[in-house]
PDB file of N, CA and C in Angstrom:
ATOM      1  N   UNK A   1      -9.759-110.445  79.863  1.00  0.00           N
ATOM      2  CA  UNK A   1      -9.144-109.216  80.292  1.00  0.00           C
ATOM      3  C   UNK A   1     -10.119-108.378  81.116  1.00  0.00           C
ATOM      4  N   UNK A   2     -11.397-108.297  80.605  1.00  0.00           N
ATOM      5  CA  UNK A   2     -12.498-107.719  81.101  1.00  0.00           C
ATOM      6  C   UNK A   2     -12.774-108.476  82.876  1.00  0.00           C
ATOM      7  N   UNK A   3     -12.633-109.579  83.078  1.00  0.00           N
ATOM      8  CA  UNK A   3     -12.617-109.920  84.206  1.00  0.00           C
ATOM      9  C   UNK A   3     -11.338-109.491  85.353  1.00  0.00           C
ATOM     10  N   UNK A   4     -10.279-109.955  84.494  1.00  0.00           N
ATOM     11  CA  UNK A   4      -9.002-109.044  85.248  1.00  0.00           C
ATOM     12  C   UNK A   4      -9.019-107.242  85.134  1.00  0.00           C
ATOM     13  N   UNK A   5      -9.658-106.678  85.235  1.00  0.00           N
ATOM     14  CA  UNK A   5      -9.579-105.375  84.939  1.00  0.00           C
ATOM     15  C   UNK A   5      -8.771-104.980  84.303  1.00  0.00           C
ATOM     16  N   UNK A   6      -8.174-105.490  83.038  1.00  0.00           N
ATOM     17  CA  UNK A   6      -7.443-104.729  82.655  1.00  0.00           C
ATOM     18  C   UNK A   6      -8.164-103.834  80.635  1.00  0.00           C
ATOM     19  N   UNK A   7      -8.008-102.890  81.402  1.00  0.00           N
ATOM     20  CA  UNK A   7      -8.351-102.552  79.719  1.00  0.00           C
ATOM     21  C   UNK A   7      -7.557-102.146  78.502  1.00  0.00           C
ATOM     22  N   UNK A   8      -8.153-102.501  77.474  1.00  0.00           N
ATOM     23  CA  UNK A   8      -7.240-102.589  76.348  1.00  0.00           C
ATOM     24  C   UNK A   8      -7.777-101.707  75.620  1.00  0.00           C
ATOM     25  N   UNK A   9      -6.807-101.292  74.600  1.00  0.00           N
ATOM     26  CA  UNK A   9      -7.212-100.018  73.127  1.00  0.00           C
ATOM     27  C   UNK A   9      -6.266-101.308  72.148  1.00  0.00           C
ATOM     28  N   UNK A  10      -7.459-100.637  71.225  1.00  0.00           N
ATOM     29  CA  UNK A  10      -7.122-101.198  70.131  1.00  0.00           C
ATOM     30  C   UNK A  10      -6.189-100.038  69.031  1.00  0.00           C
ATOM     31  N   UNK A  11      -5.112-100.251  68.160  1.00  0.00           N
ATOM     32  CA  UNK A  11      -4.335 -99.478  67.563  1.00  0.00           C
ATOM     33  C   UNK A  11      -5.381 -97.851  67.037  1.00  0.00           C
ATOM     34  N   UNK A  12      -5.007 -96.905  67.027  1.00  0.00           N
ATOM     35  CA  UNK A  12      -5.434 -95.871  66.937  1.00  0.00           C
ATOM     36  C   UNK A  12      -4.663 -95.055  65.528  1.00  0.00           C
ATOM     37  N   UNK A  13      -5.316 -94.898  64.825  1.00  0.00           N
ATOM     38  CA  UNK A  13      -4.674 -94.231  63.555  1.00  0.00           C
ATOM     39  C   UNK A  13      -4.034 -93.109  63.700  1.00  0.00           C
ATOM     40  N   UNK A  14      -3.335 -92.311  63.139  1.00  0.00           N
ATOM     41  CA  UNK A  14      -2.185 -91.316  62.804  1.00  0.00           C
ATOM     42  C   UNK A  14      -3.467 -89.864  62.835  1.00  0.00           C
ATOM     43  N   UNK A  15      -3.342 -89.185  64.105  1.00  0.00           N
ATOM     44  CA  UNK A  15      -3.868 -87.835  64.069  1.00  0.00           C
ATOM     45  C   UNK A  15      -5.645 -88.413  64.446  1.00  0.00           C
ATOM     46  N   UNK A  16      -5.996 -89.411  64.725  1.00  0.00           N
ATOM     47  CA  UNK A  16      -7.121 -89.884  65.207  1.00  0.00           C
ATOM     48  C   UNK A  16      -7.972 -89.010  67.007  1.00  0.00           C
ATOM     49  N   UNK A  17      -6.653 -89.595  67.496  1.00  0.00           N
ATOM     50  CA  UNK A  17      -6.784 -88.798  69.031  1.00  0.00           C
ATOM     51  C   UNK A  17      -6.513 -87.036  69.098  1.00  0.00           C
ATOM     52  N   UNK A  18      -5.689 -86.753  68.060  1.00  0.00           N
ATOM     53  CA  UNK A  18      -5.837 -84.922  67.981  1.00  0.00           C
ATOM     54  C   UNK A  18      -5.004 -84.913  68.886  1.00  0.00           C
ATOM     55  N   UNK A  19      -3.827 -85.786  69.238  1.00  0.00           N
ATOM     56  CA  UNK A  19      -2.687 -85.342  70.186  1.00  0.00           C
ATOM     57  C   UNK A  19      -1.188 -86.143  69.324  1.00  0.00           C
ATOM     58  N   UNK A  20      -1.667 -87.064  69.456  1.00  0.00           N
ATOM     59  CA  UNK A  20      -0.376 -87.483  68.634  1.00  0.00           C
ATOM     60  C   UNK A  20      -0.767 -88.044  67.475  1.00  0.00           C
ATOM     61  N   UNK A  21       0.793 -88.410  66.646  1.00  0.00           N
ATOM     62  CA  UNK A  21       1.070 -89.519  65.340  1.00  0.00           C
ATOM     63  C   UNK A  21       1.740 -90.496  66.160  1.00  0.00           C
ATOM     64  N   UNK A  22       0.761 -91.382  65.818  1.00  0.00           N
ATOM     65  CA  UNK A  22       1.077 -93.045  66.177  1.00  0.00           C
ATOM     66  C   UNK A  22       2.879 -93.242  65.260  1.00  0.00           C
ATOM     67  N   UNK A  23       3.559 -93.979  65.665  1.00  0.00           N
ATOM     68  CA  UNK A  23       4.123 -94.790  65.389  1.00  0.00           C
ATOM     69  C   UNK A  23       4.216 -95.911  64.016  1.00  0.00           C
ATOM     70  N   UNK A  24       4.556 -95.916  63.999  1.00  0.00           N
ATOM     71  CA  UNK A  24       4.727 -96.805  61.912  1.00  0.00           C
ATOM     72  C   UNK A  24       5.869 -97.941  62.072  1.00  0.00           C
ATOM     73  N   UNK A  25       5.710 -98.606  61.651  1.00  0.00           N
ATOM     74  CA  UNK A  25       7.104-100.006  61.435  1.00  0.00           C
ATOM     75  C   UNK A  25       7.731 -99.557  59.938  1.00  0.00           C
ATOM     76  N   UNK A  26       8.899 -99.069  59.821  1.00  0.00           N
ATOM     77  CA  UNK A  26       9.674 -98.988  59.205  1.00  0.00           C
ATOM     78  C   UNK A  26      10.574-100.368  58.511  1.00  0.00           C
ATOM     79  N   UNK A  27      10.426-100.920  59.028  1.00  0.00           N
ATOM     80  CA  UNK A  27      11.257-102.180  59.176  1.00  0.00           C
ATOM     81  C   UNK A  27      13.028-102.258  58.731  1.00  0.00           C
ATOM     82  N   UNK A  28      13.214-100.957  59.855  1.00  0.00           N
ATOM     83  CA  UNK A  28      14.334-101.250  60.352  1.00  0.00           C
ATOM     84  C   UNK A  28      15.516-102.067  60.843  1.00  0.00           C
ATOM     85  N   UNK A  29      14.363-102.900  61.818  1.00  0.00           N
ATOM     86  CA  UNK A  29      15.261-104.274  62.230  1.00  0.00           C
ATOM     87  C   UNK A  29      15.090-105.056  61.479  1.00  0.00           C
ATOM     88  N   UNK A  30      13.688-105.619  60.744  1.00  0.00           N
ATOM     89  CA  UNK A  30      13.573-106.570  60.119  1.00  0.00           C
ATOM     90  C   UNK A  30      14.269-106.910  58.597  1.00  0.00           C
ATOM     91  N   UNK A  31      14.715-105.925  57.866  1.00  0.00           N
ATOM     92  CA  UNK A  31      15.649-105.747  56.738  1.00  0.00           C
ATOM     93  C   UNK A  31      16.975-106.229  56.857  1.00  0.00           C
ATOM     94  N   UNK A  32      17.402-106.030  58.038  1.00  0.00           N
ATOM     95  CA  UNK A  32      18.869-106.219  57.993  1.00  0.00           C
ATOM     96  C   UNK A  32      18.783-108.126  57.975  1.00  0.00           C
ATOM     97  N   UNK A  33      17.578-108.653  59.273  1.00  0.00           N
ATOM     98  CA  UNK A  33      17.697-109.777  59.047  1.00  0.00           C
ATOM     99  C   UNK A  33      17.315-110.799  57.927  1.00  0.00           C
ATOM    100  N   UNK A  34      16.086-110.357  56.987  1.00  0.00           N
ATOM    101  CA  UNK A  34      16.052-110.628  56.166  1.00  0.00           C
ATOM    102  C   UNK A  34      16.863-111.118  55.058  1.00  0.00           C
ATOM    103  N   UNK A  35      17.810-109.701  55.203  1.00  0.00           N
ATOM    104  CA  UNK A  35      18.776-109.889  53.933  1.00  0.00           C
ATOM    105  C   UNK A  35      19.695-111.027  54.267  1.00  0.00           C
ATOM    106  N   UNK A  36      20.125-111.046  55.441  1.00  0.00           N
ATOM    107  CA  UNK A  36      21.224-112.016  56.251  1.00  0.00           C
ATOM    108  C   UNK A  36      20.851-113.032  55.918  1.00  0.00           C
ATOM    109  N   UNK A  37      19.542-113.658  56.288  1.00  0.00           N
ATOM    110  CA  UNK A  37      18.515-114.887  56.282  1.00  0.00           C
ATOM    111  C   UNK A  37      18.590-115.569  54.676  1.00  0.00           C
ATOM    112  N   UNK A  38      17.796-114.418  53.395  1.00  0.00           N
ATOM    113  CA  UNK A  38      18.060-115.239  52.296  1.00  0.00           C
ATOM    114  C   UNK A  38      19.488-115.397  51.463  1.00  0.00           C
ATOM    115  N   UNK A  39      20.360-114.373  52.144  1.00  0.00           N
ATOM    116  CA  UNK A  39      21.523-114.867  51.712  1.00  0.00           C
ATOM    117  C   UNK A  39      21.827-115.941  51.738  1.00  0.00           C
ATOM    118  N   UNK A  40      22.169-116.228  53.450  1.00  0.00           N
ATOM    119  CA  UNK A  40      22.391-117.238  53.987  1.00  0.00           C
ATOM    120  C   UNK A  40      21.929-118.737  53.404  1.00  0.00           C
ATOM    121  N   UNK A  41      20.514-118.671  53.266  1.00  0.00           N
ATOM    122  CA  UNK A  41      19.574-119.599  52.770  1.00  0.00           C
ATOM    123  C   UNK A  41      20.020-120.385  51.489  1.00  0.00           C
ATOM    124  N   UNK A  42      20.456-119.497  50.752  1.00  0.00           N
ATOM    125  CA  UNK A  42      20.902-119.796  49.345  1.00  0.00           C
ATOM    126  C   UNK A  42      22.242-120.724  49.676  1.00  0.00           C
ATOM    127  N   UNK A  43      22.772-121.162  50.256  1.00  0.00           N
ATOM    128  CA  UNK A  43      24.297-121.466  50.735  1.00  0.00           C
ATOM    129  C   UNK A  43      23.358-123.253  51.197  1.00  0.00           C
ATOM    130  N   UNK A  44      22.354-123.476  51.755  1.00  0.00           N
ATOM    131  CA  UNK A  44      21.986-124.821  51.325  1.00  0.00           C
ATOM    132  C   UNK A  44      21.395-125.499  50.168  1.00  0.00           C
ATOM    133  N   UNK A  45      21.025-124.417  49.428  1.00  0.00           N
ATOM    134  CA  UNK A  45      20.509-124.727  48.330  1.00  0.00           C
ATOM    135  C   UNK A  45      21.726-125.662  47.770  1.00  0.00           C
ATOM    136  N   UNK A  46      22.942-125.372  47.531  1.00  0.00           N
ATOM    137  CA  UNK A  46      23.807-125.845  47.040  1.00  0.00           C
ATOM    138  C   UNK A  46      24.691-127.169  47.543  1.00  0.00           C
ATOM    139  N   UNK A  47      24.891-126.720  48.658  1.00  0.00           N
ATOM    140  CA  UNK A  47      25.521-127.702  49.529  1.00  0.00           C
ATOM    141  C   UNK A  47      24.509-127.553  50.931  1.00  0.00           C
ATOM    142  N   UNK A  48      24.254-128.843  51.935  1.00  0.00           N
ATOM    143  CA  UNK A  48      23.513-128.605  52.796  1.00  0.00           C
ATOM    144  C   UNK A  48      25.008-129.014  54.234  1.00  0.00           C
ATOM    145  N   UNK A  49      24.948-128.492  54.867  1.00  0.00           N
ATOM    146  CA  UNK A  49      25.374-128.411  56.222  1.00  0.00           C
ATOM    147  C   UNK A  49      25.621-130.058  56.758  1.00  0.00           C
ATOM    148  N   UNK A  50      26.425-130.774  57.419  1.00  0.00           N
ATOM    149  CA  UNK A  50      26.788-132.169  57.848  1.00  0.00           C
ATOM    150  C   UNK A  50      26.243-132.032  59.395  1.00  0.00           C
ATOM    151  N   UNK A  51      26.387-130.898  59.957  1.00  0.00           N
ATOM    152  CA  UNK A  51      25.945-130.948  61.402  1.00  0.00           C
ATOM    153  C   UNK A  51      25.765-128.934  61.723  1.00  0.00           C
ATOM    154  N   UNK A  52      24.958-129.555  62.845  1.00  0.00           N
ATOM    155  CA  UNK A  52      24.772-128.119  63.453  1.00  0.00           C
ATOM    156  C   UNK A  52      25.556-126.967  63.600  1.00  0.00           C
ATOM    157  N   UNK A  53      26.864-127.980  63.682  1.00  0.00           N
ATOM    158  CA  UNK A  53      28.167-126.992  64.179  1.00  0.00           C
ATOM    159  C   UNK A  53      28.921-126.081  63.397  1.00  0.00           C
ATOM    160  N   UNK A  54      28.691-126.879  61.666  1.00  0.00           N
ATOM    161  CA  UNK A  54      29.425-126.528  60.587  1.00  0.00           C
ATOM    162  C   UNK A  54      28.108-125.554  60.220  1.00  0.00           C
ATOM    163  N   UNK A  55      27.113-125.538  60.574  1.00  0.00           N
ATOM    164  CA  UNK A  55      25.761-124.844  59.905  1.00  0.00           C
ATOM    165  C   UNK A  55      26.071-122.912  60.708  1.00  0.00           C
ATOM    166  N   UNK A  56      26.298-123.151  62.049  1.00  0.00           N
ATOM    167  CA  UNK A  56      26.918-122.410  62.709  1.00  0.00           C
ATOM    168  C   UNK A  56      28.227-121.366  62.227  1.00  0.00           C
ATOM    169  N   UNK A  57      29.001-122.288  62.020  1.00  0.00           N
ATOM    170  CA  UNK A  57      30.472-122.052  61.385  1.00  0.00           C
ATOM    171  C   UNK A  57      30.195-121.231  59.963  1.00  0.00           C
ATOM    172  N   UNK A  58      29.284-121.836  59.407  1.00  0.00           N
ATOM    173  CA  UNK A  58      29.450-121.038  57.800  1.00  0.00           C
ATOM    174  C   UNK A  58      28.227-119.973  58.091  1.00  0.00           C
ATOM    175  N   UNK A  59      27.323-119.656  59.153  1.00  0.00           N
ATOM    176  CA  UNK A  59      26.556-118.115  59.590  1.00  0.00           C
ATOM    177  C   UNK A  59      27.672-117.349  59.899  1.00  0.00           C
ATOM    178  N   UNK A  60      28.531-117.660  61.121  1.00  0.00           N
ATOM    179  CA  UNK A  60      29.672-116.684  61.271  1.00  0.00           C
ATOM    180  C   UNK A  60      30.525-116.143  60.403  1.00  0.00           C
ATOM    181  N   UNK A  61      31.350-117.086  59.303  1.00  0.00           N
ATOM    182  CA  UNK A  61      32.062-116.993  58.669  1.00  0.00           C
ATOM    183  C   UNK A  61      31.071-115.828  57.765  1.00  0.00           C
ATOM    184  N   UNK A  62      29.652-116.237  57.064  1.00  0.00           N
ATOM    185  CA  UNK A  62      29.198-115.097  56.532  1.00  0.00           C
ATOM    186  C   UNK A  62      28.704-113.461  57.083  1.00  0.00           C
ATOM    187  N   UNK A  63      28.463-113.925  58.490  1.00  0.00           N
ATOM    188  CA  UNK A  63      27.848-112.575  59.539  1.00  0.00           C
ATOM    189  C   UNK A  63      29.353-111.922  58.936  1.00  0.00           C
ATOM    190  N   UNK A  64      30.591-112.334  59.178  1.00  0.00           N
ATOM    191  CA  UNK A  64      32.160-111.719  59.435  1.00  0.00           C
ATOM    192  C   UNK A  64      32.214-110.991  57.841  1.00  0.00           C
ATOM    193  N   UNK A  65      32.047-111.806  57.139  1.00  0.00           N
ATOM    194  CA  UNK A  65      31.688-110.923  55.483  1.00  0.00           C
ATOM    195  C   UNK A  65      30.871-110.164  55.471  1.00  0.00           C
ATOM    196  N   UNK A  66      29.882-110.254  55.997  1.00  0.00           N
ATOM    197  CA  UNK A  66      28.700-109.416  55.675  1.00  0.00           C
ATOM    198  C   UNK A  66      29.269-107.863  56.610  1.00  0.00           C
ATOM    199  N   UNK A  67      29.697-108.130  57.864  1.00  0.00           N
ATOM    200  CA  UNK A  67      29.820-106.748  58.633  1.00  0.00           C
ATOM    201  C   UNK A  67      30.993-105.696  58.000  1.00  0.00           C
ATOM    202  N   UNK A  68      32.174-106.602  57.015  1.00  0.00           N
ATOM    203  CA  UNK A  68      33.681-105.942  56.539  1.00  0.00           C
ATOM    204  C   UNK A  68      32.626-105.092  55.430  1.00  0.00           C
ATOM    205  N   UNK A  69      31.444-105.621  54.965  1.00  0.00           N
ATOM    206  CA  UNK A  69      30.870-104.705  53.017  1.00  0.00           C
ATOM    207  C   UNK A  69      30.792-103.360  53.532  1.00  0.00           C
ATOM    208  N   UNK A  70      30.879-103.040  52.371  1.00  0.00           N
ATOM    209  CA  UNK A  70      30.843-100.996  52.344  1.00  0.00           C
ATOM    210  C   UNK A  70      28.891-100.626  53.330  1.00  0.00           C
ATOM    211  N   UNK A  71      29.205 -99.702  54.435  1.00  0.00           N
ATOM    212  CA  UNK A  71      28.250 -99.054  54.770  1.00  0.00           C
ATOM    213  C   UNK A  71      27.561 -98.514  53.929  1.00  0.00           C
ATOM    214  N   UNK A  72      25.945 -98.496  53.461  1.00  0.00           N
ATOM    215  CA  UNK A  72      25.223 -98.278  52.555  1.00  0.00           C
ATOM    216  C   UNK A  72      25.119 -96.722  52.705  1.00  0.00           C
ATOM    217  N   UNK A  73      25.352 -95.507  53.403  1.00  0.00           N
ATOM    218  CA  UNK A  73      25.309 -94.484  53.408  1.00  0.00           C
ATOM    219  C   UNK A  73      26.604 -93.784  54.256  1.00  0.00           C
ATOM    220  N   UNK A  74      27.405 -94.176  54.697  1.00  0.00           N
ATOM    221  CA  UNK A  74      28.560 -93.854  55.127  1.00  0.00           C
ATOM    222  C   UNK A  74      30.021 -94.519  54.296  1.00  0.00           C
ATOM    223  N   UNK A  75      31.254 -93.812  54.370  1.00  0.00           N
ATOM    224  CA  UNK A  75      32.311 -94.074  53.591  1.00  0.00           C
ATOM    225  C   UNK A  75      33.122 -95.227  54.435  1.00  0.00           C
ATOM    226  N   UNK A  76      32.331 -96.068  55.598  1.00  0.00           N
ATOM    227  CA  UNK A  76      33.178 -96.919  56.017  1.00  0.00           C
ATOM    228  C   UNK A  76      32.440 -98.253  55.756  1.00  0.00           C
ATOM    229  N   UNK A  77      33.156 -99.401  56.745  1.00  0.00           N
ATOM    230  CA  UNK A  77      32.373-100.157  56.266  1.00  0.00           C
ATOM    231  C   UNK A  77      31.052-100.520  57.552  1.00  0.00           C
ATOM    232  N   UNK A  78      30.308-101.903  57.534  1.00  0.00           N
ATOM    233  CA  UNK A  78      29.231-101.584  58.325  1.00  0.00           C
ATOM    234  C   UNK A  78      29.363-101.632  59.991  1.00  0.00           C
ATOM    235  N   UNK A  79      30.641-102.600  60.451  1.00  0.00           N
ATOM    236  CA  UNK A  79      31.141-102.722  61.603  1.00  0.00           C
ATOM    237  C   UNK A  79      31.978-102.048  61.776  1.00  0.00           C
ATOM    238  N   UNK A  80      32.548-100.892  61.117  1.00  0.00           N
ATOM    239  CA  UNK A  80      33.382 -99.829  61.701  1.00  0.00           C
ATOM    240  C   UNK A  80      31.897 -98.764  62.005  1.00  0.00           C
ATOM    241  N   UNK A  81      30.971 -98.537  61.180  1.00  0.00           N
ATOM    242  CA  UNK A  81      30.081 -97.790  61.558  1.00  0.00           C
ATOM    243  C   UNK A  81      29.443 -98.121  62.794  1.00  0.00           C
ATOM    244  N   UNK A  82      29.099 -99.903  63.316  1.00  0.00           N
ATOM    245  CA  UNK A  82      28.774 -99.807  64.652  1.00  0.00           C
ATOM    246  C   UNK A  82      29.881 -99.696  65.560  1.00  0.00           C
ATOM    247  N   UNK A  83      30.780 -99.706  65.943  1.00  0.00           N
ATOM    248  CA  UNK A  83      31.458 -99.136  66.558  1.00  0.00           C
ATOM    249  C   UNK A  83      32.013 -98.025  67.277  1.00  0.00           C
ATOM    250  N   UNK A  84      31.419 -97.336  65.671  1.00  0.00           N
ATOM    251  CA  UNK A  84      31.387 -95.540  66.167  1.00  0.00           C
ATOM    252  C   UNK A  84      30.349 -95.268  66.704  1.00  0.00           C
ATOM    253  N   UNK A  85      29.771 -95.485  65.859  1.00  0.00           N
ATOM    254  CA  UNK A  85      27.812 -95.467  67.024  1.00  0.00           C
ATOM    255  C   UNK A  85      27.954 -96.183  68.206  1.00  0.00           C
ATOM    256  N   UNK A  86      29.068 -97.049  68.896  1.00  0.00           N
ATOM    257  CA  UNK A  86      28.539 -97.933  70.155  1.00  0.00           C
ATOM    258  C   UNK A  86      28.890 -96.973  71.753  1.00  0.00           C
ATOM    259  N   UNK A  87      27.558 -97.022  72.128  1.00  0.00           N
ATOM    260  CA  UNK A  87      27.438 -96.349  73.462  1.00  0.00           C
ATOM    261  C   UNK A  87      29.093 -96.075  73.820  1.00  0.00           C
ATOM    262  N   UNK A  88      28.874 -95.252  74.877  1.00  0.00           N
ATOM    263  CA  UNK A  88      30.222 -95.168  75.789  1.00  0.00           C
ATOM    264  C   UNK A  88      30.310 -96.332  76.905  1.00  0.00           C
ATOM    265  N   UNK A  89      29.334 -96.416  77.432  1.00  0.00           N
ATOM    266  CA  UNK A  89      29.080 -97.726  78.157  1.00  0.00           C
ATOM    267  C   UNK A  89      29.680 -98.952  77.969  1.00  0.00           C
ATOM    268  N   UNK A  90      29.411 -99.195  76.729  1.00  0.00           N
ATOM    269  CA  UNK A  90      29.366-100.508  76.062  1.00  0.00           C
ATOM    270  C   UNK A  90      28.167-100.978  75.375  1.00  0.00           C
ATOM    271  N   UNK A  91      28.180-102.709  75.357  1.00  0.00           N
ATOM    272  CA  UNK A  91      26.822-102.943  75.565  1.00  0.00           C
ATOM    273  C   UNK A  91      26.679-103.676  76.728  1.00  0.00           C
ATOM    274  N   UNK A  92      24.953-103.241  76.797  1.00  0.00           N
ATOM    275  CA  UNK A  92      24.277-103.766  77.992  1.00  0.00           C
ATOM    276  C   UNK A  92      23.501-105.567  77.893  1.00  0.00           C
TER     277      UNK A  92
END
């Protein structure tokens, strides 16, 4: 990097620089997939998949269950909540 001029910082702690708070991983995104993932996971434990297609088929069939369950902090469920949240746009 030092030859390409480019310079680098290394992560900077929370109130270090006396201008800002760094940023934190919440793990926001990573929770939702998680949960999806060892659900999912558990579903070969039992029976394993004949082909790619049916392995496919039974993620959807569970993604489609998983989006109808009750929203964990709202009175709907979790795909009526993205919906209401979805841009005016669409998606991009």
């Amino acid at each position: 990097m030092q030859a390409l001029g480019i310079e680098w910082m290394t992560h900077i702690p929370a109130g270090k620089d006396g201008e800002r708070v760094t940023a934190r991983s919440k793990g926001k995104v990573e929770r939702p997939f998680r949960t999806v993932k060892e659900a999912h996971d558990t579903l070969y434990h039992f029976h394993k998949p004949e082909t790619e297609q049916q392995a496919n088929e039974w993620l959807v069939r569970y993604l489609m269950r998983y989006a109808r369950q009750d929203h964990r902090s709202e009175p709907h469920s979790r795909i009526e909540d993205w919906f209401v949240n979805l841009a005016s746009g669409g998606i991009r």
